[in-house]
Protein backbone atom coordinates (compact mmCIF):
# COMPACT_ATOMS: atom_id res chain seq x y z
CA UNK A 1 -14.07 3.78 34.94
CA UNK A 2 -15.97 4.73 31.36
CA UNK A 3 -17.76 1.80 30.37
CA UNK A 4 -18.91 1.49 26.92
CA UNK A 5 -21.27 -0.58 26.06
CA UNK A 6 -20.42 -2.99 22.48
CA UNK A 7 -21.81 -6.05 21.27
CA UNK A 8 -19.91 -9.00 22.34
CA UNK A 9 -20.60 -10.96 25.59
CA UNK A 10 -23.64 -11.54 27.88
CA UNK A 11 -25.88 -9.32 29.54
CA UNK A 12 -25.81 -10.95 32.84
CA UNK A 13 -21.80 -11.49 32.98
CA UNK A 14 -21.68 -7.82 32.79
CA UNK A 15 -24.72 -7.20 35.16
CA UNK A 16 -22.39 -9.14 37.58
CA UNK A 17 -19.06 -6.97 36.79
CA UNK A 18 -21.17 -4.17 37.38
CA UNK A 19 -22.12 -4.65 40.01
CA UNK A 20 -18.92 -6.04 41.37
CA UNK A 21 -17.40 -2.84 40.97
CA UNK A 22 -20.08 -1.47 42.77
CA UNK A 23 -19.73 -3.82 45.88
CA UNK A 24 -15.76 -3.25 46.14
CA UNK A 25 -15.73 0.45 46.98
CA UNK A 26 -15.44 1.02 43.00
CA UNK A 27 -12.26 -0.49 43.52
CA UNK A 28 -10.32 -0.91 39.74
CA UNK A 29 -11.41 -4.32 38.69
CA UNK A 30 -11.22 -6.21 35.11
CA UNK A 31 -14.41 -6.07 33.30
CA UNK A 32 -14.94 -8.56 30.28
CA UNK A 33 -14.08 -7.00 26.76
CA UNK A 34 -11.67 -4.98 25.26
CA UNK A 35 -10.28 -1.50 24.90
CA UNK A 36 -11.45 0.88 22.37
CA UNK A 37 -8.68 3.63 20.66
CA UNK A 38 -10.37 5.86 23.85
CA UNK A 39 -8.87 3.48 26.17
CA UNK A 40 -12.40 2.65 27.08
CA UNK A 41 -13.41 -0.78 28.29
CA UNK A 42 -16.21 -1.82 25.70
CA UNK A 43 -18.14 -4.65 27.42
CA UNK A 44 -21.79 -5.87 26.01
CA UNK A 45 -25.72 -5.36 27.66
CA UNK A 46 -26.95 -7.27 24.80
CA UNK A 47 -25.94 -8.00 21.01
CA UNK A 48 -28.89 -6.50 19.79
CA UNK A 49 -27.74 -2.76 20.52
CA UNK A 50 -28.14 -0.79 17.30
CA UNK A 51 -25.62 1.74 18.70
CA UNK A 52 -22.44 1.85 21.74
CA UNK A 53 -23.43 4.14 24.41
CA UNK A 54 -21.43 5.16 27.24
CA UNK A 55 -21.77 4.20 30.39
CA UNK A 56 -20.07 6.09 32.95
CA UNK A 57 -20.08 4.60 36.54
CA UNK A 58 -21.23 6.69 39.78
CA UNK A 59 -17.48 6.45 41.24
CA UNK A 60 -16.40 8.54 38.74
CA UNK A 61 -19.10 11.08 38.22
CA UNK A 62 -19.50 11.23 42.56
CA UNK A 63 -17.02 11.88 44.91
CA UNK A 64 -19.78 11.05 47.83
CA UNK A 65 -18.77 6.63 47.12
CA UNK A 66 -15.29 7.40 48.06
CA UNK A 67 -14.44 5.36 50.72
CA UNK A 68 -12.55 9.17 52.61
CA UNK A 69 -16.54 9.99 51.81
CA UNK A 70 -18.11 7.28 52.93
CA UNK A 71 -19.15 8.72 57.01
CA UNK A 72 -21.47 11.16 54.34
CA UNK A 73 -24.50 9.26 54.89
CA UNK A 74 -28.16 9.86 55.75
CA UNK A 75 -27.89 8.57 59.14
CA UNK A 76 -25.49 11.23 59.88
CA UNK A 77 -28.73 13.60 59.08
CA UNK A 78 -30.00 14.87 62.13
CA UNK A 79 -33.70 14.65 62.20
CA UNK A 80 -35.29 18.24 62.15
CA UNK A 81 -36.59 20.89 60.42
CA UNK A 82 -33.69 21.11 58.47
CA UNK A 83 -33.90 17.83 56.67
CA UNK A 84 -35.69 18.05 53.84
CA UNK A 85 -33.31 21.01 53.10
CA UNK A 86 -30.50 19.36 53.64
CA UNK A 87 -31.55 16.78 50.65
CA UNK A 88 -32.68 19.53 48.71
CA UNK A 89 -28.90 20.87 48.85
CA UNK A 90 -27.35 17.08 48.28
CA UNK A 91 -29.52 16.99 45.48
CA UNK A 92 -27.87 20.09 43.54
CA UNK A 93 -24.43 19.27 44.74
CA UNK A 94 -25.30 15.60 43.01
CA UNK A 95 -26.84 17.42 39.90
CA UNK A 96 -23.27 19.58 39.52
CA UNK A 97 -21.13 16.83 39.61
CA UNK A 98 -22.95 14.79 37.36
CA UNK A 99 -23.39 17.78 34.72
CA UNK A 100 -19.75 18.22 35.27
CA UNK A 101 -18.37 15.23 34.56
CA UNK A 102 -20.94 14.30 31.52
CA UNK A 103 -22.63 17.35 30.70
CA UNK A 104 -24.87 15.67 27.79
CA UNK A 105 -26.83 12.99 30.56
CA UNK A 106 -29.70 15.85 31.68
CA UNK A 107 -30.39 17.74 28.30
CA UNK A 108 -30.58 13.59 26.39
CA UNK A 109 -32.61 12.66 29.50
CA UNK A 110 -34.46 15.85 28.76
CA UNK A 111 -35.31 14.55 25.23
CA UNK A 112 -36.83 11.07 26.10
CA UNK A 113 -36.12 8.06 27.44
CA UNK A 114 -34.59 4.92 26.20
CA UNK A 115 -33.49 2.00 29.48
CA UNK A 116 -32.35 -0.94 28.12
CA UNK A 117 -33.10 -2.66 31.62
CA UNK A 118 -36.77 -3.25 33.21
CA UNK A 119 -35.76 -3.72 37.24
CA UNK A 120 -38.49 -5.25 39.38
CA UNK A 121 -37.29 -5.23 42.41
CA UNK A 122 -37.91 -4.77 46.35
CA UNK A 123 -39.25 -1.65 48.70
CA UNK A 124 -36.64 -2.46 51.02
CA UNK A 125 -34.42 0.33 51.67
CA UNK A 126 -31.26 -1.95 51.16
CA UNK A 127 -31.67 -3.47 47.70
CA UNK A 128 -32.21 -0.91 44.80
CA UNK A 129 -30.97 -0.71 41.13
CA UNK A 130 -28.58 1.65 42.73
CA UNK A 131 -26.03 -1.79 43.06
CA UNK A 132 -25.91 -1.64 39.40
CA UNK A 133 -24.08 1.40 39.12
CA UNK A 134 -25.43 2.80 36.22
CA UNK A 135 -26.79 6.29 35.51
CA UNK A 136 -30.58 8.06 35.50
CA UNK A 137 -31.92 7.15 32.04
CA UNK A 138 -30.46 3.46 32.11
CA UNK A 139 -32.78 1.66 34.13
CA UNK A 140 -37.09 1.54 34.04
CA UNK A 141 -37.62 0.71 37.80
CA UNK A 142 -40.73 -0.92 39.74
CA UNK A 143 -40.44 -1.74 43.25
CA UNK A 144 -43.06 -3.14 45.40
CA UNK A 145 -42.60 -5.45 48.70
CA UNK A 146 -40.93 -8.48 48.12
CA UNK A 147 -40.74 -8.02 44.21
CA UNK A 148 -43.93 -9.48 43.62
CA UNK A 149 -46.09 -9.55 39.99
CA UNK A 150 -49.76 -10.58 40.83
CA UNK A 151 -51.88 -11.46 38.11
CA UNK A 152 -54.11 -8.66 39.42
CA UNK A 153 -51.70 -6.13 40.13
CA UNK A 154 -52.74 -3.34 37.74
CA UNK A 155 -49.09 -1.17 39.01
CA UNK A 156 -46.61 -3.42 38.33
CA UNK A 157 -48.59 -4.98 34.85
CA UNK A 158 -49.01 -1.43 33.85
CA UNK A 159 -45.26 -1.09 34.67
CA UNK A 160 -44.26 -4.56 32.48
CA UNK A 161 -46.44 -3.52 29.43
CA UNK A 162 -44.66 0.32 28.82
CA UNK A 163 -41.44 -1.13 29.31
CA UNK A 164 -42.06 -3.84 26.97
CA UNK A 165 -44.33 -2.71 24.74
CA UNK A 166 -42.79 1.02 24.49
CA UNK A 167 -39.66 1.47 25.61
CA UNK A 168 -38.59 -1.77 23.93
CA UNK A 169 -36.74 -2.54 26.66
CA UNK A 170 -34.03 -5.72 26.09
CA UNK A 171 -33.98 -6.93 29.58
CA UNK A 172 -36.08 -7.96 32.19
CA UNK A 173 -34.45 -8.36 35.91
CA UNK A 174 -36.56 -9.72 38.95
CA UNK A 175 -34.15 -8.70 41.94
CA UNK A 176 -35.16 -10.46 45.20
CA UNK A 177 -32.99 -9.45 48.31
CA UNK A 178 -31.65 -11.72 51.17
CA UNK A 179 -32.87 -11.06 54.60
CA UNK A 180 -36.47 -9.88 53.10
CA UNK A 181 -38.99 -8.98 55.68
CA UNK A 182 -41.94 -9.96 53.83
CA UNK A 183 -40.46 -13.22 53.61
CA UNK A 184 -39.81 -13.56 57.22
CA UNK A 185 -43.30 -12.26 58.16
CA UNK A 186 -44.66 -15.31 55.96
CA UNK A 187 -42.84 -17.95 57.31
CA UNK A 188 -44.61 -17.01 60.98
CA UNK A 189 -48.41 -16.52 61.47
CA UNK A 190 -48.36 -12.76 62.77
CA UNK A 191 -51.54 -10.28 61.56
CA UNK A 192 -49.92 -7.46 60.08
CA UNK A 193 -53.24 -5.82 58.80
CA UNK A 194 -53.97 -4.34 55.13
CA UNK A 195 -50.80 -5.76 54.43
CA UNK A 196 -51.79 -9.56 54.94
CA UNK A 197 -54.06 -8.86 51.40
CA UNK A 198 -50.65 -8.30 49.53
CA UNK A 199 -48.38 -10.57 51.30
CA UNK A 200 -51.11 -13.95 50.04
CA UNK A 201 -48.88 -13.64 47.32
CA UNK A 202 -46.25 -14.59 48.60
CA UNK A 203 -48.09 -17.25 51.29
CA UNK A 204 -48.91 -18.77 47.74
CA UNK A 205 -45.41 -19.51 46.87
CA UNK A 206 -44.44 -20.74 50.53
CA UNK A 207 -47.74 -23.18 50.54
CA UNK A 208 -46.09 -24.41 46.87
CA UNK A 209 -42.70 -25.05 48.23
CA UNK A 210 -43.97 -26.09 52.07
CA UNK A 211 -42.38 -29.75 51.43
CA UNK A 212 -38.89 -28.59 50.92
CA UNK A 213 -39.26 -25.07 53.14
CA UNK A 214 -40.10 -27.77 55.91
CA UNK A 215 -36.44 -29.71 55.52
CA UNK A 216 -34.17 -26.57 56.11
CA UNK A 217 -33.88 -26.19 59.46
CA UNK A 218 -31.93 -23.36 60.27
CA UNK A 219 -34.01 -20.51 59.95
CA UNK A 220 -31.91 -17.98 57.96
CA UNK A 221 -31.04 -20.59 55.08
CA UNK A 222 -34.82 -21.10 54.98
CA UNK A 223 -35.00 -17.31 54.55
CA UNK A 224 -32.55 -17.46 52.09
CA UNK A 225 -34.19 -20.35 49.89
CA UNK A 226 -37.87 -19.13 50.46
CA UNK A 227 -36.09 -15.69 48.87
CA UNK A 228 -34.72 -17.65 45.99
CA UNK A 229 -37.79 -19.67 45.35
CA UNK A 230 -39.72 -16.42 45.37
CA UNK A 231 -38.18 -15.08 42.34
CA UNK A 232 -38.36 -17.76 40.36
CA UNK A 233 -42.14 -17.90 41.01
CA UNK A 234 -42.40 -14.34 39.71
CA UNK A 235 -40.23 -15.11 36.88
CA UNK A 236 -42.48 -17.57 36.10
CA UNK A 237 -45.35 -15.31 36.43
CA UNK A 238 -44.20 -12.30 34.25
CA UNK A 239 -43.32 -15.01 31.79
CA UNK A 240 -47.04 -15.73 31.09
CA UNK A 241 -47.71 -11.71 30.75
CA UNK A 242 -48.87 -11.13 27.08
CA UNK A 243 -46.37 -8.86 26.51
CA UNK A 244 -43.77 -10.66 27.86
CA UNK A 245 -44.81 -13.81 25.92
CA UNK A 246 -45.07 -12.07 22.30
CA UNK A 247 -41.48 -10.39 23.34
CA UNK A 248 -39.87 -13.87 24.12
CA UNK A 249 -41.54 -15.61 20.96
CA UNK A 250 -39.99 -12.79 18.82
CA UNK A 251 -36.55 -12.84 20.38
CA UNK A 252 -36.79 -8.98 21.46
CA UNK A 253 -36.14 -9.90 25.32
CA UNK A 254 -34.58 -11.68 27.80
CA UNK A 255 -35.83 -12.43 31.36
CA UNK A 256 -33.25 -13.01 34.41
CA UNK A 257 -34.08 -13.72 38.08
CA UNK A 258 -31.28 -12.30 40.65
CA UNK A 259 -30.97 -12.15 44.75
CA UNK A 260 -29.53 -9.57 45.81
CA UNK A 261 -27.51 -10.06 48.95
CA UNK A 262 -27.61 -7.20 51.77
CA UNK A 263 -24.13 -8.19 53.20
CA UNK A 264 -22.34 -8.14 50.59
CA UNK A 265 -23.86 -5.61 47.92
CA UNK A 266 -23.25 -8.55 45.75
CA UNK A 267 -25.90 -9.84 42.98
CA UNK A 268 -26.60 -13.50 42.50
CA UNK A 269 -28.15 -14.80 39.06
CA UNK A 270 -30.48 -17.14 40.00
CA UNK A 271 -30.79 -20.61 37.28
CA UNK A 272 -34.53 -20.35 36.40
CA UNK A 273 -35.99 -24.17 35.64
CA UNK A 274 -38.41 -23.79 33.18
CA UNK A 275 -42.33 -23.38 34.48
CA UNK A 276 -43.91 -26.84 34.01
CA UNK A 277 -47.57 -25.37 33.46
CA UNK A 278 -46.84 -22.14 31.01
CA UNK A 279 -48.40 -23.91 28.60
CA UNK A 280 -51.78 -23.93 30.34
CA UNK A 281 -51.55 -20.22 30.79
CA UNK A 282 -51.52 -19.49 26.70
CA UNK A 283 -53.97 -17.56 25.18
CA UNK A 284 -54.42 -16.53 21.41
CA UNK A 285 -55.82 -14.11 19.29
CA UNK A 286 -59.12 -14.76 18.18
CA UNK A 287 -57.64 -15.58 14.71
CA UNK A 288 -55.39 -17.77 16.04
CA UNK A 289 -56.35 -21.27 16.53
CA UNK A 290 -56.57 -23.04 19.92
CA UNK A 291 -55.59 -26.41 19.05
């Protein structure tokens, strides 16, 4: 299904049918919007667009997601020599279909880049941008274990500041995932090594939220909230990025926090309370005045 991309509703109620279609075997479903004289569902990323572009989904352009394709699969791979050859050849039988079916994607990919999307998301093998169903050029990606943004992370700030600051990117997603392992190794006490140094991160957000982490008892709903909490932590924290902050004051971005869940390939948006101590985190230019 061609989706073309207008100005009308929300970004994240089309995020969701998205990534709906996605989740259903790219199953026909009803997207929000209406039908232009192409018989194209127009639906809306966000009302600033200067121009429609046209989105056309993965079910269409690859034959691989049909469900009589779906035994094709990496763990069907036998592990040898002949691996990496075998993904070499997946690879060019992906590039034909794709140049096929929309033979202007490479040579405008070819010409520059312009994502509308920033996705900050997980390592983990299960949750990638790849639920979105969108095509390479649409999405700037950063992954890193359990989605975090350190203050002192020079990768992922580095990451915030193009996207922001050069691609002019309109939206911001934080994707946690349920069933996260890093989340799961810091609710128990194990040494995991180098790793420890990077997971304090996220010890940081348990240790804020011990009081109500301590009143769940089953353990996978307490994997489940500590995922939850976890984003909206790092929402909070890319929300006092410079970048971030001058894009928010001048209306040129939005910022959404989303779970991702494993069983069901199905996205949740995530209501983000506002961060009680931004204000503390402000800083000016030197003309600017600090009172």
């Amino acid at each position: 299904m061609p989706v073309c991309c207008s100005c009308s509703s929300s970004f994240i109620r089309n995020l969701r049918a998205l990534n709906y279609y996605f989740s259903s075997c790219r199953r026909p479903v009803a997207l929000p919007g209406r039908s232009c004289s192409a018989g194209i569902t127009q639906i809306s990323i966000k009302p600033s667009w200067s121009r429609c572009r046209l989105f056309t989904t993965t079910a269409q352009l690859d034959p691989l997601f049909s469900p009589a394709n779906q035994q094709r699969s990496l763990s069907g791979m036998s592990v040898s020599n002949n691996f990496f050859s075998e993904l070499l050849q997946r690879n060019a039988a992906w590039a034909d279909r794709i140049r096929t079916a929309n033979p202007d994607l490479f040579p405008r990919n070819a010409k520059g880049q312009s994502p509308q999307v920033l996705w900050i998301g997980c390592s983990d093998s299960r949750a990638g941008d790849g639920c979105l169903d969108l095509l390479p050029g649409e999405v700037f990606v950063h992954r890193n274990i359990a989605n975090l943004l350190p203050y002192n992370d020079l990768s992922s700030l580095s990451v915030v500041q193009f996207a922001v600051d050069v691609l002019k990117v309109k939206h911001i997603v934080i994707c946690g995932h349920y069933d996260c392992g890093g989340v799961i190794a810091c609710l128990g006490s194990k040494r995991l090594g180098l790793l420890d140094n990077w997971l304090r991160n996220l010890r940081d957000v348990r240790a804020k939220h011990k009081a109500e982490l301590d009143t769940i008892s089953d353990f996978h709903a307490k994997v489940n909230r500590f995922v939850e909490l976890n984003v909206i932590h790092q929402v909070h924290n890319l929300k006092k990025l410079v970048p971030v902050v001058d894009a928010l004051n001048e209306g040129r971005i939005q910022v959404h926090g989303v779970v991702y869940d494993v069983a069901t390939g199905r996205l949740n948006p995530l209501d983000v309370p506002e961060d009680p101590s931004a204000q503390d985190y402000l800083v000016f230019d030197s003309q600017q005045s600090l009172e």
